[in-house]
C-alpha atoms as a PDB file:
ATOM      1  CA  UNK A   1      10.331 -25.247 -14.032  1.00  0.00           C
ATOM      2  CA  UNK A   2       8.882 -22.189 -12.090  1.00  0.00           C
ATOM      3  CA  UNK A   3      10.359 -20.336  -9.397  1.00  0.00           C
ATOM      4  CA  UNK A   4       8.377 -21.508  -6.377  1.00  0.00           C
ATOM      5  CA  UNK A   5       9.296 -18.240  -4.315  1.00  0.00           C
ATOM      6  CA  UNK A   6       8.135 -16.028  -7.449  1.00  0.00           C
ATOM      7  CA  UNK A   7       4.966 -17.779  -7.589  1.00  0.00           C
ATOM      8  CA  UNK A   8       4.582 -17.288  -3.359  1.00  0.00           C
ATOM      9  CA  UNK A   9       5.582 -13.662  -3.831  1.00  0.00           C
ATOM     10  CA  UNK A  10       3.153 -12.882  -6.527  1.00  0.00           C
ATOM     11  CA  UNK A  11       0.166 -15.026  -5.190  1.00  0.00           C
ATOM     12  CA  UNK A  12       0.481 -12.638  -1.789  1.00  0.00           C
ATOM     13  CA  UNK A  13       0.739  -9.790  -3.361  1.00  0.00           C
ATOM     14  CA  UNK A  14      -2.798 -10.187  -5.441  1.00  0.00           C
ATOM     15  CA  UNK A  15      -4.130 -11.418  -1.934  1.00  0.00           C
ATOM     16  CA  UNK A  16      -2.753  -8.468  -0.164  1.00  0.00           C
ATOM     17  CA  UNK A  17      -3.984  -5.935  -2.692  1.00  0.00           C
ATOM     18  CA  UNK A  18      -7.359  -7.613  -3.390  1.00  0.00           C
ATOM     19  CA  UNK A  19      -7.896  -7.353   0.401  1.00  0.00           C
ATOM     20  CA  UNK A  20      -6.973  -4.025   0.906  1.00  0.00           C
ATOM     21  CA  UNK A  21      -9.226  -3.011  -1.607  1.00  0.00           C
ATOM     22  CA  UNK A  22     -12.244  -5.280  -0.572  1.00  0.00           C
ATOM     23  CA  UNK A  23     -11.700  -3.753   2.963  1.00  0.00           C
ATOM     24  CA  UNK A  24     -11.657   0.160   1.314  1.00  0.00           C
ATOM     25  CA  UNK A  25     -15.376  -0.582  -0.929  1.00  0.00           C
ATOM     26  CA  UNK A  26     -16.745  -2.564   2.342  1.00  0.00           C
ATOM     27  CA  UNK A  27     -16.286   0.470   4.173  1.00  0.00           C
ATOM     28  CA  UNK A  28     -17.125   2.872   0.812  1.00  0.00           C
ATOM     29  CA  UNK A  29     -20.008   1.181   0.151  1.00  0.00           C
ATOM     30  CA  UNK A  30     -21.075   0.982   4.185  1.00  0.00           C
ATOM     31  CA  UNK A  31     -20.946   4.983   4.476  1.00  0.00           C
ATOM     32  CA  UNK A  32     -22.485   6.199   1.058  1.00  0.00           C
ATOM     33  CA  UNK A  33     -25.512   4.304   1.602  1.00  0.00           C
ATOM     34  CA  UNK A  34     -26.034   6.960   4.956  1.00  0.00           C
ATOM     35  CA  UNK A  35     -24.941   9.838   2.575  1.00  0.00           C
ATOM     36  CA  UNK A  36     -26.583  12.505   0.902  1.00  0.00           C
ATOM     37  CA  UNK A  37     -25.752  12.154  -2.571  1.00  0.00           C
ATOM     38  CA  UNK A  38     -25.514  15.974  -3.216  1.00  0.00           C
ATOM     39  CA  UNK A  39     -22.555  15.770  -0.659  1.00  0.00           C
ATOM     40  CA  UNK A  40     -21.118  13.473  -2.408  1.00  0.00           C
ATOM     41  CA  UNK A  41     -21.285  14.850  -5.758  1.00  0.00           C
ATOM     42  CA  UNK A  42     -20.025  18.508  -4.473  1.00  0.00           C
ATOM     43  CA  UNK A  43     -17.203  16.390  -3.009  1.00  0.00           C
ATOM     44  CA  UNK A  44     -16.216  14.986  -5.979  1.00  0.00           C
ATOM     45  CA  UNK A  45     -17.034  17.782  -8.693  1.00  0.00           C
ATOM     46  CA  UNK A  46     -15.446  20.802  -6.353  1.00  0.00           C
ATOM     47  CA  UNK A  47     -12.044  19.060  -6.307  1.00  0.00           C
ATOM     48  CA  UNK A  48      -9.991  19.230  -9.257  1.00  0.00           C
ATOM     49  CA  UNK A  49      -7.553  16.943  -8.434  1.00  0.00           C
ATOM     50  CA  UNK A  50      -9.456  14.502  -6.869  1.00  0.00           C
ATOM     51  CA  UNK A  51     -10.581  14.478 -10.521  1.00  0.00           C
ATOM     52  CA  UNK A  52      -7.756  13.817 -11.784  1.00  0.00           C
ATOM     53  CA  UNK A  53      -6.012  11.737 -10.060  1.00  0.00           C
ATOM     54  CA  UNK A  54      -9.299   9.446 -10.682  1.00  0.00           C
ATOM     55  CA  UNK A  55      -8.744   9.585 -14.136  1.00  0.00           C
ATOM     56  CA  UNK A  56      -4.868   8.891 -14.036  1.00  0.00           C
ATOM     57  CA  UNK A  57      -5.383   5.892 -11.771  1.00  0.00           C
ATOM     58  CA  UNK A  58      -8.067   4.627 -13.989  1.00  0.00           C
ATOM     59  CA  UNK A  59      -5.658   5.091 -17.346  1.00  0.00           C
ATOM     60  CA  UNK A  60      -2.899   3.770 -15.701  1.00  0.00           C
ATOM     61  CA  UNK A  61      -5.148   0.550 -14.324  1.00  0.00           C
ATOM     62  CA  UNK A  62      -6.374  -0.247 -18.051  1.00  0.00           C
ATOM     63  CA  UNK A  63      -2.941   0.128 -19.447  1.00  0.00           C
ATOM     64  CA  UNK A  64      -1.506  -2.348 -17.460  1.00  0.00           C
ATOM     65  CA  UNK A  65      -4.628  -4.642 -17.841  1.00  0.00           C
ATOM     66  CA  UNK A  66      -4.205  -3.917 -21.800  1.00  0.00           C
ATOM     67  CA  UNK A  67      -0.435  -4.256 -21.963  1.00  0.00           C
ATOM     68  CA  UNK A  68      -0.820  -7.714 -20.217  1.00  0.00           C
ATOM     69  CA  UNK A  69      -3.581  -9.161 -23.048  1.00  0.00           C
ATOM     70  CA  UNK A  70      -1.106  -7.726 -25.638  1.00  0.00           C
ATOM     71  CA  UNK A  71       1.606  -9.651 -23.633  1.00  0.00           C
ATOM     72  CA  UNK A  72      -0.416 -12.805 -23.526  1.00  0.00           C
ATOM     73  CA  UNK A  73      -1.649 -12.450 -27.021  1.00  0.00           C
ATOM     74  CA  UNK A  74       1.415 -12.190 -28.171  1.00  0.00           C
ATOM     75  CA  UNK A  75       2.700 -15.446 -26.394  1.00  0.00           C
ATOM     76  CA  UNK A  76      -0.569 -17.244 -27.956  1.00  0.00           C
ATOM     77  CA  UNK A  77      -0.026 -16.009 -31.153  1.00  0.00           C
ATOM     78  CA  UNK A  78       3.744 -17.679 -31.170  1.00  0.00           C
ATOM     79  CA  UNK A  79       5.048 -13.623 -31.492  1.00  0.00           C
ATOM     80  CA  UNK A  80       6.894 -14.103 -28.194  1.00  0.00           C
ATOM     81  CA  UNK A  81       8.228 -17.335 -26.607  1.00  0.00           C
ATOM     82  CA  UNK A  82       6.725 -17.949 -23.015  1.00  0.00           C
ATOM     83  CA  UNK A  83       9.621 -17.499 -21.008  1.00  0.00           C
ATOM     84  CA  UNK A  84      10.410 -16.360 -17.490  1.00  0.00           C
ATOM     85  CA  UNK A  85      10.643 -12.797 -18.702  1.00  0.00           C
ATOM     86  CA  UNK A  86       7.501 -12.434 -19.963  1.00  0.00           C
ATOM     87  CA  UNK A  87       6.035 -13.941 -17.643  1.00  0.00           C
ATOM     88  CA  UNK A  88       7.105 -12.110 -15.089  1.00  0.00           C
ATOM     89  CA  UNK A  89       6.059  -9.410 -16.913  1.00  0.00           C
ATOM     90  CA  UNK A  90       2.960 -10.470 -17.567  1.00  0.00           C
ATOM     91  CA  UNK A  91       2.515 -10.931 -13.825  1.00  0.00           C
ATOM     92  CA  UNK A  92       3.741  -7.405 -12.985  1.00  0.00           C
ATOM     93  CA  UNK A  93       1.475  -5.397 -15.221  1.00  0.00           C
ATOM     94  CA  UNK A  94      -1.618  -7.743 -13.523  1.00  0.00           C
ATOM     95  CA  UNK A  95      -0.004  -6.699 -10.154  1.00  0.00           C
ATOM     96  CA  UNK A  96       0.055  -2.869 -10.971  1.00  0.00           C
ATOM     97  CA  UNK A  97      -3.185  -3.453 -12.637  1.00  0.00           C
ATOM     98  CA  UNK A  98      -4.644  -4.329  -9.671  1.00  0.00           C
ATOM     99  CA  UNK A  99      -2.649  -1.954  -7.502  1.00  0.00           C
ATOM    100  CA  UNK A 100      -3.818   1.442  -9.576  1.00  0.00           C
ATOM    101  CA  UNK A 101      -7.258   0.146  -8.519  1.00  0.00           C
ATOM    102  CA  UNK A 102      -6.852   0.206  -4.950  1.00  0.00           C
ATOM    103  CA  UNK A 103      -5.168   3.317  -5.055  1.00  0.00           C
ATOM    104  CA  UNK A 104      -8.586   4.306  -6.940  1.00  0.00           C
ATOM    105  CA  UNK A 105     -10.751   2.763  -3.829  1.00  0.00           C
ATOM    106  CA  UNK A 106      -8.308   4.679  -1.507  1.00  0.00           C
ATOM    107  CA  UNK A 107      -8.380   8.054  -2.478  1.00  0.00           C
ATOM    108  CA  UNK A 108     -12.639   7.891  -2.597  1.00  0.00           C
ATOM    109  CA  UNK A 109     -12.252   6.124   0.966  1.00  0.00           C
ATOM    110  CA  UNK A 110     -10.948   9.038   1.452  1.00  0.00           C
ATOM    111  CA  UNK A 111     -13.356  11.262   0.346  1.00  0.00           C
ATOM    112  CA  UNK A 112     -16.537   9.380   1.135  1.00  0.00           C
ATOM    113  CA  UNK A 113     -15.308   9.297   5.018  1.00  0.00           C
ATOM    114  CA  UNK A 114     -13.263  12.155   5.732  1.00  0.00           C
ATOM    115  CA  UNK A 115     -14.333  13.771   8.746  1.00  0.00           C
ATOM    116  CA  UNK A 116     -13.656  17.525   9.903  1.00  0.00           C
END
């Protein structure tokens, strides 16, 4: 039996996320189309940890998403037994998955319309 208020939790946060980051690459997308791509590049390749914190966002985002195939691969394969646990699991790396990617689509909101 699932846990209806699990399920209701989980569901809203992918729909809160996914629209928080569909409203940050709307408005991305929007601006660089006006932009100079020169800007843009000097923007990104002058700061360091802009950079990096790219990268770590991006790791972190595929190591969730990879983490949850091995999960689910694991249940498939009869390795683990499909229980609440790993489900929940399973549902939290998605989550975070999903959340290191919006944190991605944040920090170049950032970037593509800061304004001094």
């Amino acid at each position: 039996m699932n846990n209806v208020s699990l399920i209701s939790f989980k569901v809203g946060g992918f729909v809160l996320f996914g629209s928080i980051g569909l409203y940050f690459v709307t408005k991305i997308w929007t601006k660089w189309q006006k932009m100079d791509m020169d800007i843009i590049k000097a923007r990104v390749f002058l700061n360091r940890k802009f950079l990096k914190r790219n990268w770590q966002y991006i790791f972190l985002s595929g190591a969730s998403q990879v983490t949850h195939q091995f999960l689910d691969v694991s249940i498939f394969m009869n390795y683990a037994g499909e229980t609440f646990l790993t489900d929940t699991i399973s549902s939290f790396l998605e989550l975070m998955a999903l959340v290191f990617l919006v944190l991605l689509t944040y920090q170049w909101y950032n970037l593509i319309l800061y304004k001094k």
